[in-house]
N, C-alpha and C. Protein backbone atom coordinates (compact mmCIF):
# COMPACT_ATOMS: atom_id res chain seq x y z
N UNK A 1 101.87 64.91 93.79
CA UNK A 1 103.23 65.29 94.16
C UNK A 1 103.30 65.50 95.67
N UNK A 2 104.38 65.11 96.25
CA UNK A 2 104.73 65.16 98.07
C UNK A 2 105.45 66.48 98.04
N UNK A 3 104.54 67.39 98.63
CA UNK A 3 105.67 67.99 99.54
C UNK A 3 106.58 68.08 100.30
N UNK A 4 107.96 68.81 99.93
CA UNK A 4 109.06 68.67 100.70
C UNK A 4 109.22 70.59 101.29
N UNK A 5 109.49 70.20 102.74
CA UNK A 5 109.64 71.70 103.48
C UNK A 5 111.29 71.59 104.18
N UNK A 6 111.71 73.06 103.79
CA UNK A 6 113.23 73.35 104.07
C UNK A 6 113.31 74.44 104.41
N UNK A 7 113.76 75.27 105.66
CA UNK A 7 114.21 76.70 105.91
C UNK A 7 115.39 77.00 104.40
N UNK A 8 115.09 78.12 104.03
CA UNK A 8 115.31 78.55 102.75
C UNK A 8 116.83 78.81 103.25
N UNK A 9 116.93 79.09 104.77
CA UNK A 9 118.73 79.11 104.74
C UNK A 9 119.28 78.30 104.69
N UNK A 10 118.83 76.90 104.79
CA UNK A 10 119.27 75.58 105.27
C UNK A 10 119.77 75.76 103.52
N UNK A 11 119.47 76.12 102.30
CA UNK A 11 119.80 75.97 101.24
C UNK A 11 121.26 76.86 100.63
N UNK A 12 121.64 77.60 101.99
CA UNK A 12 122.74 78.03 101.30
C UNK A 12 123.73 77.27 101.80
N UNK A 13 123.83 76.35 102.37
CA UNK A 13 124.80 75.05 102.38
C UNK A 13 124.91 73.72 101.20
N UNK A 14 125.51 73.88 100.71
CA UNK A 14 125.35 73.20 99.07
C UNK A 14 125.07 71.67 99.36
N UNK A 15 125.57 71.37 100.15
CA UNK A 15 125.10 70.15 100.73
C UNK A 15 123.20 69.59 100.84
N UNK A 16 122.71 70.59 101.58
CA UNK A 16 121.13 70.75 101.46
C UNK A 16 120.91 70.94 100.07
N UNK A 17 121.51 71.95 99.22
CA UNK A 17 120.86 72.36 97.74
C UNK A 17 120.76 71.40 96.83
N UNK A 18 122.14 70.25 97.16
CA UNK A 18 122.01 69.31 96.45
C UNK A 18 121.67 67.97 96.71
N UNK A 19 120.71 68.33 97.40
CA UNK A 19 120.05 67.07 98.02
C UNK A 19 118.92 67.25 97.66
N UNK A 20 118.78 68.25 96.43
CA UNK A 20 116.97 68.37 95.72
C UNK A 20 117.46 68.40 93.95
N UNK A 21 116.65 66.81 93.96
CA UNK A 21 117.58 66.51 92.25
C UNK A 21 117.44 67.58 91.54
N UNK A 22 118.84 67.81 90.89
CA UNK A 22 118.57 68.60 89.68
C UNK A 22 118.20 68.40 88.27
N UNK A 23 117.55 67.64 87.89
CA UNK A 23 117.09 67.00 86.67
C UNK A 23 115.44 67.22 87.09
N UNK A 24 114.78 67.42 87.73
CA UNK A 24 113.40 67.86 87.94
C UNK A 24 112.75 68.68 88.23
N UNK A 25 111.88 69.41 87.14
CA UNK A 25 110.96 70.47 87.17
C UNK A 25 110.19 70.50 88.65
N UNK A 26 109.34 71.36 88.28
CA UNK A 26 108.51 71.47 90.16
C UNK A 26 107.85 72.82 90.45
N UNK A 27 107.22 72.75 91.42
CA UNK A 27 106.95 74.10 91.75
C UNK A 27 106.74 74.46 92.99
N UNK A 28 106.89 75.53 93.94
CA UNK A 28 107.24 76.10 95.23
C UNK A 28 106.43 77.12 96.03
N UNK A 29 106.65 76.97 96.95
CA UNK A 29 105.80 77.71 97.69
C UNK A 29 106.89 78.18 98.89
N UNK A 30 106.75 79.55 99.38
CA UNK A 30 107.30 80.79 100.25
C UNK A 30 106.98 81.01 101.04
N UNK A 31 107.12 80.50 102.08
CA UNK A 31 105.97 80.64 103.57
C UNK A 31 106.88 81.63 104.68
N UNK A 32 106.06 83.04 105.43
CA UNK A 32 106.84 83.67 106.23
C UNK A 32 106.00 83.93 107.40
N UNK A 33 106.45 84.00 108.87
CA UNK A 33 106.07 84.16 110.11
C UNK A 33 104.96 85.04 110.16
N UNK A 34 104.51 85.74 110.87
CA UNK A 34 103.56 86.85 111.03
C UNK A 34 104.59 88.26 111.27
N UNK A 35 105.63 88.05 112.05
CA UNK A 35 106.69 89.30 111.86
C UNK A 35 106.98 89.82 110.59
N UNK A 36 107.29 88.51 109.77
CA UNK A 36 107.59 89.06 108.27
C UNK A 36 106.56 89.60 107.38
N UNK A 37 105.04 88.74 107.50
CA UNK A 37 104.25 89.31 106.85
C UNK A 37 103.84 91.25 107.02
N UNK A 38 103.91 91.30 108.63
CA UNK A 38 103.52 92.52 108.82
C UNK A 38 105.02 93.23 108.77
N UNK A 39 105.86 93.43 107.96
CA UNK A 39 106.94 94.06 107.64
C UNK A 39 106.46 94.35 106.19
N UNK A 40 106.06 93.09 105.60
CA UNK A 40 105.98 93.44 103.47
C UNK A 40 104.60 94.28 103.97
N UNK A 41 103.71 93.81 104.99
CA UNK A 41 102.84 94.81 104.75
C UNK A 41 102.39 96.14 105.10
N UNK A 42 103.39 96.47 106.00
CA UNK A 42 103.71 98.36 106.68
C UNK A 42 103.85 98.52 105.37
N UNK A 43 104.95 98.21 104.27
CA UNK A 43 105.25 98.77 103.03
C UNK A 43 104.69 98.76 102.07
N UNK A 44 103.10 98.01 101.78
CA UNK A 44 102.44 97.73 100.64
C UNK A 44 101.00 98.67 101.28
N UNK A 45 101.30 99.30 102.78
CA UNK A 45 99.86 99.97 103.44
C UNK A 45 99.11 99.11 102.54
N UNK A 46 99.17 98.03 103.48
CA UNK A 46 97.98 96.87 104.03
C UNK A 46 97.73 96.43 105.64
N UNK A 47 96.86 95.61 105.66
CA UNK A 47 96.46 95.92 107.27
C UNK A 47 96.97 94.38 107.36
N UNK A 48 97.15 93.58 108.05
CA UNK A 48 96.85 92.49 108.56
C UNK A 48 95.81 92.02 108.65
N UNK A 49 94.75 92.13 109.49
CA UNK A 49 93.52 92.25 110.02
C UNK A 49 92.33 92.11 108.62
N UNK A 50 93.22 92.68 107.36
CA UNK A 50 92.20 93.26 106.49
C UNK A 50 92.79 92.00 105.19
N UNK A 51 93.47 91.48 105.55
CA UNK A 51 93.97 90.13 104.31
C UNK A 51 94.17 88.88 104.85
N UNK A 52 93.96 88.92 106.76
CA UNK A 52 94.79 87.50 107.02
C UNK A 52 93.64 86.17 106.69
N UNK A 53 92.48 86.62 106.30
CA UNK A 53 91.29 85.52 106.01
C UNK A 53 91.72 84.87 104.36
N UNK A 54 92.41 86.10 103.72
CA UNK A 54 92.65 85.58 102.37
C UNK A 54 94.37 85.06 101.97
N UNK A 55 95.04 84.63 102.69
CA UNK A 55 96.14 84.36 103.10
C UNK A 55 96.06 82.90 103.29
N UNK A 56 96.96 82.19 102.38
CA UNK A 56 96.98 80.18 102.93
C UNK A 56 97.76 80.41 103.77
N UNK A 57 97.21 79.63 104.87
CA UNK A 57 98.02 79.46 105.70
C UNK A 57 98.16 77.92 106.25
N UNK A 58 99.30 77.83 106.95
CA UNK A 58 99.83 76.27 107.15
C UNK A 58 101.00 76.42 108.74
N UNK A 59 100.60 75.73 109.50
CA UNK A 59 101.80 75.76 110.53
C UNK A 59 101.86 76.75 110.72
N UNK A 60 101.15 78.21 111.35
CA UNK A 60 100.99 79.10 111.42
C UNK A 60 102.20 80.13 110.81
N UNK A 61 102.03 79.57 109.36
CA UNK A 61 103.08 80.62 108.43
C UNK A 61 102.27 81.00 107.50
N UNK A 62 102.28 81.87 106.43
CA UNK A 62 101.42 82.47 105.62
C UNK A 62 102.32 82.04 104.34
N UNK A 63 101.85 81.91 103.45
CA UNK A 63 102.06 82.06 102.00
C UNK A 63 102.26 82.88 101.12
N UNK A 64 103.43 83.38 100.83
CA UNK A 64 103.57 85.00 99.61
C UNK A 64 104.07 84.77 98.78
N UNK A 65 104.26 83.43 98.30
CA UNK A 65 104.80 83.95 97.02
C UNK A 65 104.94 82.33 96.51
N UNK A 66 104.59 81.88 95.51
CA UNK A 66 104.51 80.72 94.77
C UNK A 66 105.21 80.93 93.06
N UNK A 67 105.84 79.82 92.77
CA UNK A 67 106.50 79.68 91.37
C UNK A 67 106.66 78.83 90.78
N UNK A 68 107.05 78.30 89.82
CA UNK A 68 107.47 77.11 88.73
C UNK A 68 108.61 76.92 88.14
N UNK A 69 109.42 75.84 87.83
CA UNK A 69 110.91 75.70 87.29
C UNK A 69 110.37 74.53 86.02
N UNK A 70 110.44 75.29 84.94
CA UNK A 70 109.58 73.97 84.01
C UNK A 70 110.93 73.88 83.40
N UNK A 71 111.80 75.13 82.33
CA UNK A 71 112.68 75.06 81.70
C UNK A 71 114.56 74.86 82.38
N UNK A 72 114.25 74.72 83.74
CA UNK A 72 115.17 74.43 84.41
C UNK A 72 115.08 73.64 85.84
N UNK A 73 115.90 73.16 86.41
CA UNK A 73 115.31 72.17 87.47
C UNK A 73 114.96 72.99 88.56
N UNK A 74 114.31 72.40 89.53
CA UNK A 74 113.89 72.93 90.70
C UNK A 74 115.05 73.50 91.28
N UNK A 75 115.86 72.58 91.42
CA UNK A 75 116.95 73.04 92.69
C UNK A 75 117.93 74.19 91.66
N UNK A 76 117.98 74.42 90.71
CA UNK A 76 118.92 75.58 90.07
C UNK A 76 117.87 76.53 90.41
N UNK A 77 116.30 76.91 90.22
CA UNK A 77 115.12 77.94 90.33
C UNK A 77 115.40 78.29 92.17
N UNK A 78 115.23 77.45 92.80
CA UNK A 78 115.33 77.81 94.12
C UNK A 78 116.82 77.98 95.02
N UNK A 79 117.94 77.83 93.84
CA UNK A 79 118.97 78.58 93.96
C UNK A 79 119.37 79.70 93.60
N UNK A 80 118.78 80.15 92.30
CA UNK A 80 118.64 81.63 91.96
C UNK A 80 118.21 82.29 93.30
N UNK A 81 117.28 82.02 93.73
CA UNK A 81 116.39 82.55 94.68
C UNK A 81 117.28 83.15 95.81
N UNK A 82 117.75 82.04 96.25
CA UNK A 82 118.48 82.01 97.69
C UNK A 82 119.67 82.25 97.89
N UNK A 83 120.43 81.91 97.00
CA UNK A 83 121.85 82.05 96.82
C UNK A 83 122.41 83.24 95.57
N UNK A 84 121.69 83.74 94.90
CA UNK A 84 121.96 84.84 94.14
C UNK A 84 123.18 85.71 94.34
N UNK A 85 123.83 86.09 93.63
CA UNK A 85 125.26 87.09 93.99
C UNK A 85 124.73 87.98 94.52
N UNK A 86 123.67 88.60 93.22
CA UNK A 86 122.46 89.91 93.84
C UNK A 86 123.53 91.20 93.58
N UNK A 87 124.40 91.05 92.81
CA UNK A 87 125.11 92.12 92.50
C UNK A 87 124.77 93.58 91.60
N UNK A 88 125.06 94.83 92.18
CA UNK A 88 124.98 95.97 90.94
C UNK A 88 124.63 95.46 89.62
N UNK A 89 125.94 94.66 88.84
CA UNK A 89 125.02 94.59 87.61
C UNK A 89 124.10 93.84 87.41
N UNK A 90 123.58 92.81 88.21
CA UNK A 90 123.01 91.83 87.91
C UNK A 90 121.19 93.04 88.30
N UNK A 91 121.58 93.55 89.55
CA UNK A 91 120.38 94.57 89.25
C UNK A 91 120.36 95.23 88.55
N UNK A 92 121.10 96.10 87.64
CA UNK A 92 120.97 96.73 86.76
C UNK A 92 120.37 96.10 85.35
N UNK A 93 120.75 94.86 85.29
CA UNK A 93 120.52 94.12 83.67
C UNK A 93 119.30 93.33 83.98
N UNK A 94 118.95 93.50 85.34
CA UNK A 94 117.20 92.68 85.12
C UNK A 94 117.77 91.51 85.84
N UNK A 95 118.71 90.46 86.38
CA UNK A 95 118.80 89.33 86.28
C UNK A 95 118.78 88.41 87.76
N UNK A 96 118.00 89.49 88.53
CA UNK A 96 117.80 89.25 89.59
C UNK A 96 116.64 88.65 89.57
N UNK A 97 116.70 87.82 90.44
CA UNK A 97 114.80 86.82 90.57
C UNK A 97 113.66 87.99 90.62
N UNK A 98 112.61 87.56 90.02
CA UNK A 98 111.52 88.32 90.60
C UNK A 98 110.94 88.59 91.66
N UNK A 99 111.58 87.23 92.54
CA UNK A 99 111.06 87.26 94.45
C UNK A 99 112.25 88.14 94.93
N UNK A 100 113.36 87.75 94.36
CA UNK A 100 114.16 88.75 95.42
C UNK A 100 114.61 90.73 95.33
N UNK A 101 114.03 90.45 93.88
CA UNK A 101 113.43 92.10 93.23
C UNK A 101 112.14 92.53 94.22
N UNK A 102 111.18 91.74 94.48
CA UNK A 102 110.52 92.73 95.49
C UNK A 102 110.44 91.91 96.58
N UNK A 103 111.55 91.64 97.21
CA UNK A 103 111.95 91.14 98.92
C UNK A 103 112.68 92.47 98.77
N UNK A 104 113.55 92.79 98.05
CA UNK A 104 114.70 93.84 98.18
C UNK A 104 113.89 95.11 98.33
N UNK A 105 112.86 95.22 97.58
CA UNK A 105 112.14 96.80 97.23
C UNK A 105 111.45 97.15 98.59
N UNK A 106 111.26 95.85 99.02
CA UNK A 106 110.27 96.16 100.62
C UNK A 106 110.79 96.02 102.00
N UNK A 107 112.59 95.17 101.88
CA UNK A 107 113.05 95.42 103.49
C UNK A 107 114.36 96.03 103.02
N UNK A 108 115.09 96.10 101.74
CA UNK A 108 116.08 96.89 101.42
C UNK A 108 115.49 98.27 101.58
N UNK A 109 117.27 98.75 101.56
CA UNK A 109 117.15 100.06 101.31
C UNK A 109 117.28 100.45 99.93
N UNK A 110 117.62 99.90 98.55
CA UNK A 110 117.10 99.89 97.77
C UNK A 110 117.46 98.52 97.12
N UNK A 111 117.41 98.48 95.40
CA UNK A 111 117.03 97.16 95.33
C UNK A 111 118.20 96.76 95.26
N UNK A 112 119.82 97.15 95.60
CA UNK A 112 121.31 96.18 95.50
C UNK A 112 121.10 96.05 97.01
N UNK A 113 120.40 96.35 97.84
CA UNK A 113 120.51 95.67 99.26
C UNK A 113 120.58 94.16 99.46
N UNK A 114 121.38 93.35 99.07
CA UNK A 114 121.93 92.30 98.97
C UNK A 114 121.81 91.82 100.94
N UNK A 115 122.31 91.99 101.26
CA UNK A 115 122.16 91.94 102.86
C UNK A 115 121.00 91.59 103.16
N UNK A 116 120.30 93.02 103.26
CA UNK A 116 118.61 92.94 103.62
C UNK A 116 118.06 92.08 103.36
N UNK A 117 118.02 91.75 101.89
CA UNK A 117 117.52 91.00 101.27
C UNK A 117 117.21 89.01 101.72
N UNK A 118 118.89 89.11 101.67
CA UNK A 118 119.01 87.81 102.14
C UNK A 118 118.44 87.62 103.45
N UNK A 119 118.67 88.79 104.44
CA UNK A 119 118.24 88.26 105.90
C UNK A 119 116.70 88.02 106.20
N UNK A 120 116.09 88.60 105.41
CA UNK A 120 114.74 88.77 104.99
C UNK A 120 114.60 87.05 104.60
N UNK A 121 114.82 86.53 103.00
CA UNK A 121 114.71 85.44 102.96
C UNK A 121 115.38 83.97 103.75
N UNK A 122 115.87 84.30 104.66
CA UNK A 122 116.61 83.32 105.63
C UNK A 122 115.85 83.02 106.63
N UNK A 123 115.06 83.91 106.66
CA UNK A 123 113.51 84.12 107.69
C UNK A 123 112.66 83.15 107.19
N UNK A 124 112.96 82.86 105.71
CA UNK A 124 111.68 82.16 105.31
C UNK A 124 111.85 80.93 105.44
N UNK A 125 111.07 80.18 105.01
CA UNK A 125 110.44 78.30 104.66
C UNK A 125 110.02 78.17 103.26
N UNK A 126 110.24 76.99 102.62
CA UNK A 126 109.59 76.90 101.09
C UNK A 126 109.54 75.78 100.91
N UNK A 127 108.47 74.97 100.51
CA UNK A 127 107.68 73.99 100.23
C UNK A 127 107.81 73.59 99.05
N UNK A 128 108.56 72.38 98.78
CA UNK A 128 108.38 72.15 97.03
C UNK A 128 108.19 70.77 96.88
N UNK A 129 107.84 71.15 95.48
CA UNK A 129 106.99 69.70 94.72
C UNK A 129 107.89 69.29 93.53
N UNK A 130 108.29 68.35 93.68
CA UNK A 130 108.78 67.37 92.40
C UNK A 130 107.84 67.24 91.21
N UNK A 131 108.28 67.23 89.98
CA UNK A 131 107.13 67.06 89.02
C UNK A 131 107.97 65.60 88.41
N UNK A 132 107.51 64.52 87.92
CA UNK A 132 108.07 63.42 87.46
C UNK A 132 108.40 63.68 85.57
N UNK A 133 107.73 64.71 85.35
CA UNK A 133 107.53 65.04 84.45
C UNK A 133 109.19 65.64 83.50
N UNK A 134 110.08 65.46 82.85
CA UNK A 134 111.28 66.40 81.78
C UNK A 134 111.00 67.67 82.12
N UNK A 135 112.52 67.97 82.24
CA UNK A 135 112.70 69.19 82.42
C UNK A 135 111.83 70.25 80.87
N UNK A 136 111.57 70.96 80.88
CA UNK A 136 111.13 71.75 79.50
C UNK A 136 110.25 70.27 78.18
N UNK A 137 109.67 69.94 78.79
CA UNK A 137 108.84 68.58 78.16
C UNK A 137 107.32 69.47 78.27
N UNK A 138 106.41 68.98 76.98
CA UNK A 138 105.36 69.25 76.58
C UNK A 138 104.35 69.17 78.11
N UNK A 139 104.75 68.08 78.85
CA UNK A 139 103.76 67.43 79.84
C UNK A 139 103.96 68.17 81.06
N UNK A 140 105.50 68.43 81.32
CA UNK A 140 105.71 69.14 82.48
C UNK A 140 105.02 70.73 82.24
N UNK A 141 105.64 71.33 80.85
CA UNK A 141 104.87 72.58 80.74
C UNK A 141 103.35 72.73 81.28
N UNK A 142 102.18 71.65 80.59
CA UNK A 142 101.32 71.93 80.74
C UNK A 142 100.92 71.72 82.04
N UNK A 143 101.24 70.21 82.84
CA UNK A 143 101.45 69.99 84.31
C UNK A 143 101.51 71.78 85.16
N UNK A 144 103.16 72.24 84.70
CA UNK A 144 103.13 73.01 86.25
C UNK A 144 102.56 74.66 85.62
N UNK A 145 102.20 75.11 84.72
CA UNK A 145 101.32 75.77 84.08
C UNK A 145 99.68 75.77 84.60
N UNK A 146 99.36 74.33 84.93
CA UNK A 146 98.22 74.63 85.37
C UNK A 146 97.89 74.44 86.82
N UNK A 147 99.35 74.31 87.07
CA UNK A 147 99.26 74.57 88.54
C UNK A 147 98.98 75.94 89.07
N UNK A 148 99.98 76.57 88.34
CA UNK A 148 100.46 78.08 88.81
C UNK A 148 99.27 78.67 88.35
N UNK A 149 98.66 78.38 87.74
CA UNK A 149 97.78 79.20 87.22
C UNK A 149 96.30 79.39 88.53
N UNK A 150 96.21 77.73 88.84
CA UNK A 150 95.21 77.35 89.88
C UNK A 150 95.31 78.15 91.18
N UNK A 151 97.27 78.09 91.67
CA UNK A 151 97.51 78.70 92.62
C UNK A 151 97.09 79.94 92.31
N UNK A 152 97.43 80.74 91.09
CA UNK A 152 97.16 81.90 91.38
C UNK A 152 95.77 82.43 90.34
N UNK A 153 94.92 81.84 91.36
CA UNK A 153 93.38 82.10 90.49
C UNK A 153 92.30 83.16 91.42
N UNK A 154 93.04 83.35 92.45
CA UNK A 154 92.86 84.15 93.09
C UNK A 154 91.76 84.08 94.59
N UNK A 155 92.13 82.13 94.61
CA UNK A 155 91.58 81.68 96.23
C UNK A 155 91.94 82.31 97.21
N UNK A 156 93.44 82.61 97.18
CA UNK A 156 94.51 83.02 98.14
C UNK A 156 94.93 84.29 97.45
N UNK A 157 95.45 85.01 98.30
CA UNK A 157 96.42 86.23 97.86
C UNK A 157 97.45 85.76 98.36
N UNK A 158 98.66 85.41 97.53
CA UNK A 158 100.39 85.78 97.37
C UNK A 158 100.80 86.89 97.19
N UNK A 159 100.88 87.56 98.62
CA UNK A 159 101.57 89.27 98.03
C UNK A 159 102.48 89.25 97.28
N UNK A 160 103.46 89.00 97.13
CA UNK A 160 104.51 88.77 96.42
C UNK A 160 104.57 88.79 94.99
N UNK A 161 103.65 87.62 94.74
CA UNK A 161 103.50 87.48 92.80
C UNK A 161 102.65 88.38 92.43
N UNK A 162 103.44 89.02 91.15
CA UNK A 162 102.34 89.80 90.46
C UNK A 162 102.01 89.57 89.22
N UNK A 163 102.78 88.90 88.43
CA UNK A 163 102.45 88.17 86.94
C UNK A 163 101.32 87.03 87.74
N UNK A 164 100.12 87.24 86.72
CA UNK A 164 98.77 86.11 87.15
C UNK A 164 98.65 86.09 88.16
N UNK A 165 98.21 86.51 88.45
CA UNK A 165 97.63 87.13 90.26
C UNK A 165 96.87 87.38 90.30
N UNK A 166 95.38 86.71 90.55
CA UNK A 166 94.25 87.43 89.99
C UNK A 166 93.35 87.66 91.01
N UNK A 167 94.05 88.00 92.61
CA UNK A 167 93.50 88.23 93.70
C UNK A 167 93.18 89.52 93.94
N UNK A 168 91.73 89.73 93.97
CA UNK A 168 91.14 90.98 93.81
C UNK A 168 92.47 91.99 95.08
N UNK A 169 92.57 91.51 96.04
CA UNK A 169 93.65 92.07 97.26
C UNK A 169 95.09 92.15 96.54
N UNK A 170 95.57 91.77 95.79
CA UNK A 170 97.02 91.72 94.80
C UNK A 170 97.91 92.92 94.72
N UNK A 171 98.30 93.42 95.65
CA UNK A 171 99.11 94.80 95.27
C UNK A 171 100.06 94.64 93.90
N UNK A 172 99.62 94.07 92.78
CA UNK A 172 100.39 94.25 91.70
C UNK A 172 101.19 95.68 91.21
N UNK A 173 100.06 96.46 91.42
CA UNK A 173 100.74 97.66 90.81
C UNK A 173 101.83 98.27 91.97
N UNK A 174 101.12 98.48 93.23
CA UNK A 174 102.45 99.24 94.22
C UNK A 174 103.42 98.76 94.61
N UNK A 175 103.72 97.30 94.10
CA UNK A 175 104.56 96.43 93.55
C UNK A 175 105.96 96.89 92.59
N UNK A 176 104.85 97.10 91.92
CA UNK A 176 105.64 97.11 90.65
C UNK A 176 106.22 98.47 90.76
N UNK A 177 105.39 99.31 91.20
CA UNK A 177 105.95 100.78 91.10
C UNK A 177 107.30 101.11 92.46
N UNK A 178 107.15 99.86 93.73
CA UNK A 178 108.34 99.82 94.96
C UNK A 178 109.39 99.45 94.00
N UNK A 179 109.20 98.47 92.81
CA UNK A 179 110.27 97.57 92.67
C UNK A 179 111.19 99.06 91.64
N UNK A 180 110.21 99.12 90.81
CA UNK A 180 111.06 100.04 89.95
C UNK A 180 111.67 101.37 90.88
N UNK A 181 111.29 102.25 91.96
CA UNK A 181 111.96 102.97 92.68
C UNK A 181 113.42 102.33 93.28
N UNK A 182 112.75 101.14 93.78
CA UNK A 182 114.40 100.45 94.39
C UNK A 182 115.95 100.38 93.55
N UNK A 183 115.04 100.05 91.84
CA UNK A 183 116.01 100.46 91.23
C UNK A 183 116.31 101.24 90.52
N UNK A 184 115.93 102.21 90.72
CA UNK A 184 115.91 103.75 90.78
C UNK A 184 117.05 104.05 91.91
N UNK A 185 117.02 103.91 92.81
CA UNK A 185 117.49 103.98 94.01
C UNK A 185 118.92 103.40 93.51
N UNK A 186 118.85 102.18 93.54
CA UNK A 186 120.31 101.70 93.55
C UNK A 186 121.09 102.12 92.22
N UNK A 187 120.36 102.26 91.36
CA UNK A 187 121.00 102.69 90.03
C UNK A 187 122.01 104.01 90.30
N UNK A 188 121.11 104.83 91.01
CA UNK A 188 121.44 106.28 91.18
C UNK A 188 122.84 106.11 92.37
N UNK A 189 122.93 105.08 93.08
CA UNK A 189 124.02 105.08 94.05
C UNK A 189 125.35 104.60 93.38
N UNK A 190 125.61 104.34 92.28
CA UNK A 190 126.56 103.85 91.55
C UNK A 190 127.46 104.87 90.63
N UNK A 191 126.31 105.93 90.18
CA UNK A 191 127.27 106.82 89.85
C UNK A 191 127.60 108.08 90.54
């Protein structure tokens, strides 16, 4: 599969979004500056210095966060992402991406920081792969399944992902425990 690279803002012009077929599975990659990395990582108390050897890096951007669109096409998965309403209820009912649930927990002020959020991912770059493979097809499953799995076998650390993450460095848990405060946080600002 060829990689294709796009500033992740260039995708909130529908014009760019739909210029990545939507009939094809795939899977992605999240690449952010060294400003951004050392922002997620003041908040995960991590060092730089102490992860940048275990970090892919490319074009002097780092890698945080990798995913898969098997049961839906690429370009609807990396529109969730980017273009999300990101609204109260949609945080409240879960239905916010998992990248932008902890982009929000670590430069929001909590997790309906819709703003933050976005300006945060507008910063970024993302790398994606076409799979030739049906959308939700036996072949594509197993295809980008054993991708994600490879990516995250724990060569590299993706701060970001914490489902299969098996990088001894993986802040899974203070993760998980920012994300649930954030919405804690925003829950509590509503009523």
């Amino acid at each position: 599969m060829q990689g294709i690279s796009v500033n992740a803002i260039a995708l909130r012009d529908k014009a760019n979004l739909y210029a990545i077929p939507n009939n094809k599975p795939g899977y992605y990659k999240w690449w952010a500056g060294k400003g951004e990395i050392l922002n997620i990582l003041s908040k995960l108390n991590m060092q730089f210095d102490d992860i940048v050897n275990s970090l892919e890096q490319k074009d002097g951007k780092y890698c945080i966060y990798v995913g898969v669109a098997i049961k839906e096409s690429l370009r609807k998965r990396l529109n969730w992402h980017v273009n999300d309403k990101h609204t109260d209820n949609r945080v409240k009912n879960g239905t916010v991406s998992t990248l932008r649930k902890s982009i929000a927990s670590l430069v929001g002020d909590d997790a309906s920081d819709k703003a933050a959020t976005n300006e945060f991912i507008d910063r970024l770059d993302i790398e994606y792969y076409l799979s030739d493979n049906p959308i939700k097809s036996q072949e594509a499953i197993v295809e980008l399944h054993t991708i994600e799995r490879s990516l995250l076998s724990g060569e590299y650390l993706y701060i970001l992902n914490i489902q299969e993450n098996r990088h001894d460095l993986a802040p899974k848990q203070l993760l998980k425990q920012l994300r649930k405060q954030a919405k804690i946080k925003a829950l509590s600002k509503q009523f």
